[in-house]
Protein backbone atom coordinates (compact mmCIF):
# COMPACT_ATOMS: atom_id res chain seq x y z
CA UNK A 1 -28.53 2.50 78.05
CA UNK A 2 -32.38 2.47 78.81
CA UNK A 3 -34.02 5.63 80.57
CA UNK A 4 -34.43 4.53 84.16
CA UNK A 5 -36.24 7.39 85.53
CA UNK A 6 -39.39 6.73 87.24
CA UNK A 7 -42.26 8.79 87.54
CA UNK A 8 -43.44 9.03 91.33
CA UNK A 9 -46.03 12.20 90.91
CA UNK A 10 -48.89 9.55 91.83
CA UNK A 11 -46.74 7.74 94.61
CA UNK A 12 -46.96 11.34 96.66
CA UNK A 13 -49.12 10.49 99.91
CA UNK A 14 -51.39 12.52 99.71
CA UNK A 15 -54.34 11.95 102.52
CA UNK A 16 -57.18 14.45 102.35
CA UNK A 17 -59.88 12.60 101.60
CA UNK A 18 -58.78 9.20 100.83
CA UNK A 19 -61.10 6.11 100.43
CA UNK A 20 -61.27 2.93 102.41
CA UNK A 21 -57.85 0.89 102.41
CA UNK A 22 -57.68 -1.78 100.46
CA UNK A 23 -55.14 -4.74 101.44
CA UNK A 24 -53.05 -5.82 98.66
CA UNK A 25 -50.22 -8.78 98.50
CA UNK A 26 -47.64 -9.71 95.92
CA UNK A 27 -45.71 -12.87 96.33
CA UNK A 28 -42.52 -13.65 94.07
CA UNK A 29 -40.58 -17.39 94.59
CA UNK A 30 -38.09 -19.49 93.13
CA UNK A 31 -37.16 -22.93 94.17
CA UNK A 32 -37.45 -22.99 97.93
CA UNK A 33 -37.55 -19.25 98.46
CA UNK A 34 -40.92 -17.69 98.20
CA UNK A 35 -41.64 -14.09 99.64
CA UNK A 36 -45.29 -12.13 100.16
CA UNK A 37 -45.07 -8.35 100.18
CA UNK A 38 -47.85 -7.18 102.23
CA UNK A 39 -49.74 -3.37 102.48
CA UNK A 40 -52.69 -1.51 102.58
CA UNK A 41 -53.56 0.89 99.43
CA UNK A 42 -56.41 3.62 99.13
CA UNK A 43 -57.12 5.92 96.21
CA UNK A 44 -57.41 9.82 98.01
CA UNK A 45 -59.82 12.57 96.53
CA UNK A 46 -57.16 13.78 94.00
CA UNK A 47 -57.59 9.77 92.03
CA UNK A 48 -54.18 9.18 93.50
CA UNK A 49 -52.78 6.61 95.25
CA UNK A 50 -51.39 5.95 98.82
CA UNK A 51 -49.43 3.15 100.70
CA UNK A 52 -49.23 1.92 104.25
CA UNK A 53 -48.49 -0.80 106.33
CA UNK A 54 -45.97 -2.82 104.72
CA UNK A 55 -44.76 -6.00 105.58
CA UNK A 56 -42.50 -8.57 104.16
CA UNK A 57 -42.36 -12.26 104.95
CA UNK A 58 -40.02 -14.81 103.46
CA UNK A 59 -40.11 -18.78 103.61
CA UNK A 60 -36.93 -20.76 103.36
CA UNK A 61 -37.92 -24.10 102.64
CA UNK A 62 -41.17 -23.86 103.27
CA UNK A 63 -40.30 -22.11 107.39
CA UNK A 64 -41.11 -18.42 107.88
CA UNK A 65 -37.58 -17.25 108.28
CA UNK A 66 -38.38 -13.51 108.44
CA UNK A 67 -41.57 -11.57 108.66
CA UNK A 68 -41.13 -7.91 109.78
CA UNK A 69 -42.62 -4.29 108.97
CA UNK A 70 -40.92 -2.57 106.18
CA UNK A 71 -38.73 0.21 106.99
CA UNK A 72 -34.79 1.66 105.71
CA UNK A 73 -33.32 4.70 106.98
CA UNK A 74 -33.82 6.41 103.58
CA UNK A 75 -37.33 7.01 104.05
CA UNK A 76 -38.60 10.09 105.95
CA UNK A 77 -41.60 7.78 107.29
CA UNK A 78 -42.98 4.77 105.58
CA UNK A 79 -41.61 3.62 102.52
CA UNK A 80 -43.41 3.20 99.44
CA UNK A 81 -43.94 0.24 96.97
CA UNK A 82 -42.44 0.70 94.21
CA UNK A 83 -45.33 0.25 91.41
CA UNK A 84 -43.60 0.79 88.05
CA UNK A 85 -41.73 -1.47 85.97
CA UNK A 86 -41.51 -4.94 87.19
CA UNK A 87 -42.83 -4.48 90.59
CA UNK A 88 -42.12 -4.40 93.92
CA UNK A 89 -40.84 -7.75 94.91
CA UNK A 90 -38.65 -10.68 93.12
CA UNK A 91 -36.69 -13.82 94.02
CA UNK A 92 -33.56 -14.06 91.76
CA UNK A 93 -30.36 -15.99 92.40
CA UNK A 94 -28.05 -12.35 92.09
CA UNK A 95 -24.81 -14.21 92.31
CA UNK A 96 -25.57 -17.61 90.18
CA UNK A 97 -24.64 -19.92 93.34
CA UNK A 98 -27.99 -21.12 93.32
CA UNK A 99 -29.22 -19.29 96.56
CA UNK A 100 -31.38 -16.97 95.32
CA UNK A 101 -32.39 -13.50 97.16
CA UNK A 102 -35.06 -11.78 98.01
CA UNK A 103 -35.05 -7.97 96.04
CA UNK A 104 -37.72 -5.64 97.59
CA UNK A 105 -38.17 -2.53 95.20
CA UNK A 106 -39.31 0.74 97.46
CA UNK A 107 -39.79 4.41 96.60
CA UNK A 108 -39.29 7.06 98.89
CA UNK A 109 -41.87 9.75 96.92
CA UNK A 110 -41.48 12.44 95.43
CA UNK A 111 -41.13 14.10 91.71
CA UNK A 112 -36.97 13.57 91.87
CA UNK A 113 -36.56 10.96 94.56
CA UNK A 114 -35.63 8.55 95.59
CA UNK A 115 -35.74 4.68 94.03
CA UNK A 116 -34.59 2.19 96.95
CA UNK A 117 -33.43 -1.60 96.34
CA UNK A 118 -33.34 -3.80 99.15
CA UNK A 119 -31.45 -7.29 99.51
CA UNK A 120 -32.07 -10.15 101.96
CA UNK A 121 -29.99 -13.03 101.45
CA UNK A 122 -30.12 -16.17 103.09
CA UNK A 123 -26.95 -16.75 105.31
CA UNK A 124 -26.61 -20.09 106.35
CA UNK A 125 -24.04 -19.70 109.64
CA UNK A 126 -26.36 -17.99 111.27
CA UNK A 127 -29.74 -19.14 109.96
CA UNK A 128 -31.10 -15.93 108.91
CA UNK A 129 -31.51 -13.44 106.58
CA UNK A 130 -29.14 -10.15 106.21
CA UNK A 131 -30.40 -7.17 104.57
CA UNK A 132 -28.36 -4.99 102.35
CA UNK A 133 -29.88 -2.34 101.15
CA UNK A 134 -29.19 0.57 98.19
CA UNK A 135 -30.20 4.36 97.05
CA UNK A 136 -30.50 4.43 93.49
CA UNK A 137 -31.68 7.90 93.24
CA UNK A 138 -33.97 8.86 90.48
CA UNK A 139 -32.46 7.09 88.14
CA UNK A 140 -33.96 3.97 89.56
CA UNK A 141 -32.06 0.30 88.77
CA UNK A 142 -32.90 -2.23 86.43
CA UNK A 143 -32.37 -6.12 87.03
CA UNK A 144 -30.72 -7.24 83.68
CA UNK A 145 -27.73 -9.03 82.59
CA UNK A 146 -26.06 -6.44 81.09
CA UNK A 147 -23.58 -8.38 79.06
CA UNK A 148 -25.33 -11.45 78.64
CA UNK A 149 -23.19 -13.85 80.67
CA UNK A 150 -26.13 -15.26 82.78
CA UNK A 151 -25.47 -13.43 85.80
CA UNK A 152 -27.55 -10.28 86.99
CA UNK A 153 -26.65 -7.03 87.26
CA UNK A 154 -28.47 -3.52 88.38
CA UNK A 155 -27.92 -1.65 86.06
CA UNK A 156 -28.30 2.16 86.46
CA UNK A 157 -27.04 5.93 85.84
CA UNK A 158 -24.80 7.91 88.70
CA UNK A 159 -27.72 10.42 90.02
CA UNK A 160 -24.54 12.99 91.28
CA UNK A 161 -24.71 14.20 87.85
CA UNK A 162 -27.76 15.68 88.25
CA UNK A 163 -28.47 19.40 88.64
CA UNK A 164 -24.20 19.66 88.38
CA UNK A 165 -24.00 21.33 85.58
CA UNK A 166 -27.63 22.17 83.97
CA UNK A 167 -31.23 21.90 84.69
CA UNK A 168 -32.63 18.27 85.29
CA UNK A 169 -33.93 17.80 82.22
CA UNK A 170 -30.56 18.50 80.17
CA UNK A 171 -28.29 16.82 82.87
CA UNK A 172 -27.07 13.41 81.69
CA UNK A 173 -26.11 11.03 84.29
CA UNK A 174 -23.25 8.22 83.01
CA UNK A 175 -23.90 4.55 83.27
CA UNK A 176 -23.49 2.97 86.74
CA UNK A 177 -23.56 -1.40 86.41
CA UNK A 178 -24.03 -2.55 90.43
CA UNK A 179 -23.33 -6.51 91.21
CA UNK A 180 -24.58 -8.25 94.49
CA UNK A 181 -21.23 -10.29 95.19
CA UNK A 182 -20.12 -12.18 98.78
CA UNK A 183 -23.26 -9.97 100.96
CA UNK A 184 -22.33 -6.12 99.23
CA UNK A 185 -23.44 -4.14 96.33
CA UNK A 186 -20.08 -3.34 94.22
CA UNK A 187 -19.92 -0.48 91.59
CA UNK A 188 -19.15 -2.84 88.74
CA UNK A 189 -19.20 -0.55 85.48
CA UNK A 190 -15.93 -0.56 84.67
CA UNK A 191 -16.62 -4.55 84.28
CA UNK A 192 -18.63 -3.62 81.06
CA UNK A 193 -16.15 -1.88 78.20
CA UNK A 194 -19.49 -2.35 75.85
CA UNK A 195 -21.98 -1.09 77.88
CA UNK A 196 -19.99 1.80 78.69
CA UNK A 197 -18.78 2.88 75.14
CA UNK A 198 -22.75 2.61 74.24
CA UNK A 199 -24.04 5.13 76.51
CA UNK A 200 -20.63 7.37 75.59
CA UNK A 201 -22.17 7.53 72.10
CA UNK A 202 -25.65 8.43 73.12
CA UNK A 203 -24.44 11.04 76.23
CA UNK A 204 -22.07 12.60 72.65
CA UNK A 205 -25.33 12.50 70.65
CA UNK A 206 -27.32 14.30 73.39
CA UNK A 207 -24.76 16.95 73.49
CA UNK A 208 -24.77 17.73 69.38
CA UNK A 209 -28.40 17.96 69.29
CA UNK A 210 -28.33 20.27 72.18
CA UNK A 211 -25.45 22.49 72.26
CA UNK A 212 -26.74 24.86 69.60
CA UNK A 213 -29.10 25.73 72.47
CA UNK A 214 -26.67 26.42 74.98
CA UNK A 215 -27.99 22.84 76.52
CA UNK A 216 -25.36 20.03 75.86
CA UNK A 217 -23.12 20.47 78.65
CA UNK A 218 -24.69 18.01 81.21
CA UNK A 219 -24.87 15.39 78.43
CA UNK A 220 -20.49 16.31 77.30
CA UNK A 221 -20.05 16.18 81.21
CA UNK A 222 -21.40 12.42 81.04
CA UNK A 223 -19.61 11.99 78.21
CA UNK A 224 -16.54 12.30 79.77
CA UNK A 225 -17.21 10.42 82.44
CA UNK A 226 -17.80 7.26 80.49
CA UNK A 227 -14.89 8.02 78.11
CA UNK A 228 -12.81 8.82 81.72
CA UNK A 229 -13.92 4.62 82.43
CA UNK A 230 -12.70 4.06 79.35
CA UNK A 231 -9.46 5.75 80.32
CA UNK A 232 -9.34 8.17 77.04
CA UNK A 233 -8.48 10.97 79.19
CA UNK A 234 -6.72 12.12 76.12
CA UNK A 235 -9.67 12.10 73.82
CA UNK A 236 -11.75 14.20 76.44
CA UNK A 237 -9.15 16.52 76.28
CA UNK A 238 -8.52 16.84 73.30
CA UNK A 239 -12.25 16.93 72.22
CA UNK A 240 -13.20 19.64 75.13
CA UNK A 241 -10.39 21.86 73.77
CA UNK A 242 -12.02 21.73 70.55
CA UNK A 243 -15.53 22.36 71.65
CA UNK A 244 -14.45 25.51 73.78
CA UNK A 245 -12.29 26.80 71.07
CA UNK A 246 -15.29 26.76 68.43
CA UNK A 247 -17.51 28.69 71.10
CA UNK A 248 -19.90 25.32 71.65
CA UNK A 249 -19.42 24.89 75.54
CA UNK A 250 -22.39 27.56 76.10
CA UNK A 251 -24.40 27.14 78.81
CA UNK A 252 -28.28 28.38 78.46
CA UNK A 253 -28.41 28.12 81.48
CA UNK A 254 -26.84 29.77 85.10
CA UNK A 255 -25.53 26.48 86.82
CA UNK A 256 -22.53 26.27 85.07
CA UNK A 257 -19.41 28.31 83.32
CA UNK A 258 -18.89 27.60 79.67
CA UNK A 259 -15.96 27.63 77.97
CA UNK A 260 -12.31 26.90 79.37
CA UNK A 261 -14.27 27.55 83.04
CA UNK A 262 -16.65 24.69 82.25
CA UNK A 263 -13.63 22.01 81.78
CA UNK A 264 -11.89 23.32 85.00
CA UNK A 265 -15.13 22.30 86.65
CA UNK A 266 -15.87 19.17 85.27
CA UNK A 267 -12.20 17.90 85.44
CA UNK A 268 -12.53 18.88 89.43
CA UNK A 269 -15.99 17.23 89.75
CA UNK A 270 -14.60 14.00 87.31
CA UNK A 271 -11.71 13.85 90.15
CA UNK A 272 -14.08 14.47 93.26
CA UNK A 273 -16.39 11.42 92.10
CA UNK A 274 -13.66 8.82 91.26
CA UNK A 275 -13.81 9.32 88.16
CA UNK A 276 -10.29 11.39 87.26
């Protein structure tokens, strides 16, 4: 699986000193959906940058069908554009019924937080648009098709991961695949066998160059959480066992037990997630 996380040290707002506002727009369409993404962005005295004032409008056929202030319940105050990758806004058809969606990309700031997707598809009964709306954490989500069927998925990482059982930077966070089907987002990993048994191999990887160090157990604890999708429960066992008998479940580190201690945990976290 790609990295997803996304840097958001320059999104901060910081506002001593900050120049003149400059108004930006970004407009994304397909067919007879077209949306303009709307907001006012300064530089401060530190050279970065700061956001305000967003709106969103969307045409349906060519009628402004929405145009409203940005906001979700995720964000402290005002939510941020989200400036990496792609960009903020796009017009894809999600579920391949040719009605495509509006997907609004916003970040709530912040060094480990927070990447938020928002959905506004077209419903037809009532003649306006419904907004669904998603935390990715820092892991962020990526608009691919995953399996290369045609249809779109988010594909991402489960953010609960981190901190669990190490420091940030040695926690690995297993796959998550999210599908926009019939108005909801649906956890659709298990969908993806491939995908799955990929980032198993690099979470395993992680752990062998790492354990040495005391290091590896975020990346075994992801591990076994794709392996757990995969239902080889007795592989995980079996390969945990060994790990702890040879003395490599060490942690570096003092968020997490090693040994025997460290399985008890992670079989009782695997279980508390949905995983187990």
């Amino acid at each position: 699986m790609r990295r997803l996380f996304i840097v958001t040290a320059l999104l901060l707002p910081l506002f001593a000193g900050s120049a003149a506002a400059e108004q930006k727009a970004v407009t994304a369409a397909r067919g007879t959906e077209s949306a303009t993404l709307t907001y006012q962005q300064s530089t401060n005295s530190f050279g970065g940058l700061t956001f305000s004032k967003l709106e969103l409008q969307i045409l349906h056929g060519g009628q402004s069908f929405y145009e409203q202030p940005v906001s979700s319940h995720f964000c402290d105050s005002e939510c941020l554009p989200e400036t990496f990758g792609g960009g903020p806004l796009a017009v894809k058809d999600l579920e391949g019924n040719g009605q495509p969606e509006v997907v609004l990309y916003l970040n709530t700031g912040g060094a480990h937080c927070c990447s938020i997707v928002q959905i506004f598809a077209f419903d037809p009964g009532v003649i306006a648009y419904r907004l669904i709306e998603h935390n990715f954490g820092d892991p962020g989500a990526l608009l691919t098709d995953v399996s290369g069927d045609g249809r779109l998925e988010f594909e991402s990482a489960d953010d609960r991961f981190a901190y669990e059982f190490t420091s940030f930077a040695y926690s690995g966070l297993p796959l998550q695949i999210w599908r926009f089907h019939e108005g909801e987002l649906i956890n659709a990993t298990r969908e993806f066998p491939a995908a799955i048994a990929a980032d198993a191999r690099r979470q395993l990887s992680a752990f062998r160059a790492n354990r040495s160090k005391g290091l590896g157990l975020g990346f075994i604890a992801a591990w076994a959480a794709d392996e757990y999708l995969l239902n080889h429960r007795p592989l995980v066992s079996r390969t945990l066992a060994g790990e702890a008998r040879g003395g490599r479940l060490r942690s570096g580190e003092s968020f997490s037990p090693g040994g025997r201690k460290f399985i008890a945990k992670l079989e009782h976290f695997l279980k508390q997630t949905g995983y187990g």
